[in-house]
Structure formats: structure tokens, C-alpha cells
Protein backbone atom coordinates (compact mmCIF):
# COMPACT_ATOMS: atom_id res chain seq x y z
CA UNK A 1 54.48 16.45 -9.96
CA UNK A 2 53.05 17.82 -7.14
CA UNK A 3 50.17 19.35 -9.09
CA UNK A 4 48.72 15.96 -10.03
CA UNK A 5 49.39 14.84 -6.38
CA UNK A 6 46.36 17.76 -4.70
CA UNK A 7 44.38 17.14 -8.28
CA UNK A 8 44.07 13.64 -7.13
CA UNK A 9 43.52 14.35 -3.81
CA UNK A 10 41.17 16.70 -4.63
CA UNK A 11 38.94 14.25 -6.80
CA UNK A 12 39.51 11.65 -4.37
CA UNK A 13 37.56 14.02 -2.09
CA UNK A 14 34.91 14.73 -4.74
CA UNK A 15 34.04 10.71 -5.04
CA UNK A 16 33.99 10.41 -1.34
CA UNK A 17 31.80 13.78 -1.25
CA UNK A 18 29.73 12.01 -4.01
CA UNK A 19 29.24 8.97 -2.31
CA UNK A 20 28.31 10.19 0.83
CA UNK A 21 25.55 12.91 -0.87
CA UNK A 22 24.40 9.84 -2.71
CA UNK A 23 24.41 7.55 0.64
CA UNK A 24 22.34 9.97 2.76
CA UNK A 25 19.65 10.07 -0.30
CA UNK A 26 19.17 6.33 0.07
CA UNK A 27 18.79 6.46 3.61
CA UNK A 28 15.90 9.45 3.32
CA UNK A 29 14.26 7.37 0.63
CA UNK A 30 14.35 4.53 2.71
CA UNK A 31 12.94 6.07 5.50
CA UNK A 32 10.13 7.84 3.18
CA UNK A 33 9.99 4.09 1.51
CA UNK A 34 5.94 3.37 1.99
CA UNK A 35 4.59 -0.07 2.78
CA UNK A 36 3.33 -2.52 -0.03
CA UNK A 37 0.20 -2.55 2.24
CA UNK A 38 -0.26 1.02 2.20
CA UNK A 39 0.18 1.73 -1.32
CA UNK A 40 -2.99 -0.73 -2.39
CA UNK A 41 -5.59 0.73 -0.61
CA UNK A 42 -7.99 2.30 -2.59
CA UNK A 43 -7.95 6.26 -3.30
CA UNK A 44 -10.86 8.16 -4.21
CA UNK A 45 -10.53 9.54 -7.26
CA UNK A 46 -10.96 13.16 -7.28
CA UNK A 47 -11.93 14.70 -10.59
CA UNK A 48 -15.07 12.59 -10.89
CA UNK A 49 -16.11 14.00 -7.27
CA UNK A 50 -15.43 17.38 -8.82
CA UNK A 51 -17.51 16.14 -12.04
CA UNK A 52 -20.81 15.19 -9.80
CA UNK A 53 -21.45 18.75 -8.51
């Protein structure tokens, strides 16, 4: 039995591997989260500068 016991322990790792990977990419989105504020100011819109020329 003591191949199931390190297969388990061995996923068990895996999940906790998982959830910290998947931990650390909320935080970074959280920090790179933008402000409702920011996100409604107006942005000029590019391709009909380009079209005026």
C-alpha cells in the first residue's frame, strides 16, 4: 500500500501547488485591477486619425 500512500501525497502536493499558482494570479490581477474611473474616460480612436491624413 505504500504506493498509493506517496501517489496521494504527491497529488496532495499538486492541489496545493495548484492553488498557490492560481492564488498568486489573483493577487497580480488585483494589483493590475484598473479603476472604474479610469476605464470611462474617453480614448481617441485611432484608425479615423490615421483615415484624416
Amino acid at each position: 500500500m505504500q504506493g498509493d500512500e506517496a501517489s496521494s501525497k504527491g497529488e496532495q502536493s499538486e492541489a496545493a501547488e495548484r492553488q498557490a499558482a492560481k492564488q498568486r494570479i489573483l493577487d497580480q490581477a488585483e494589483a493590475e485591477r484598473v479603476p472604474v474611473q479610469d476605464t470611462t474616460r474617453a480614448v481617441p480612436d485611432r484608425r479615423w486619425r490615421r483615415d484624416q491624413r
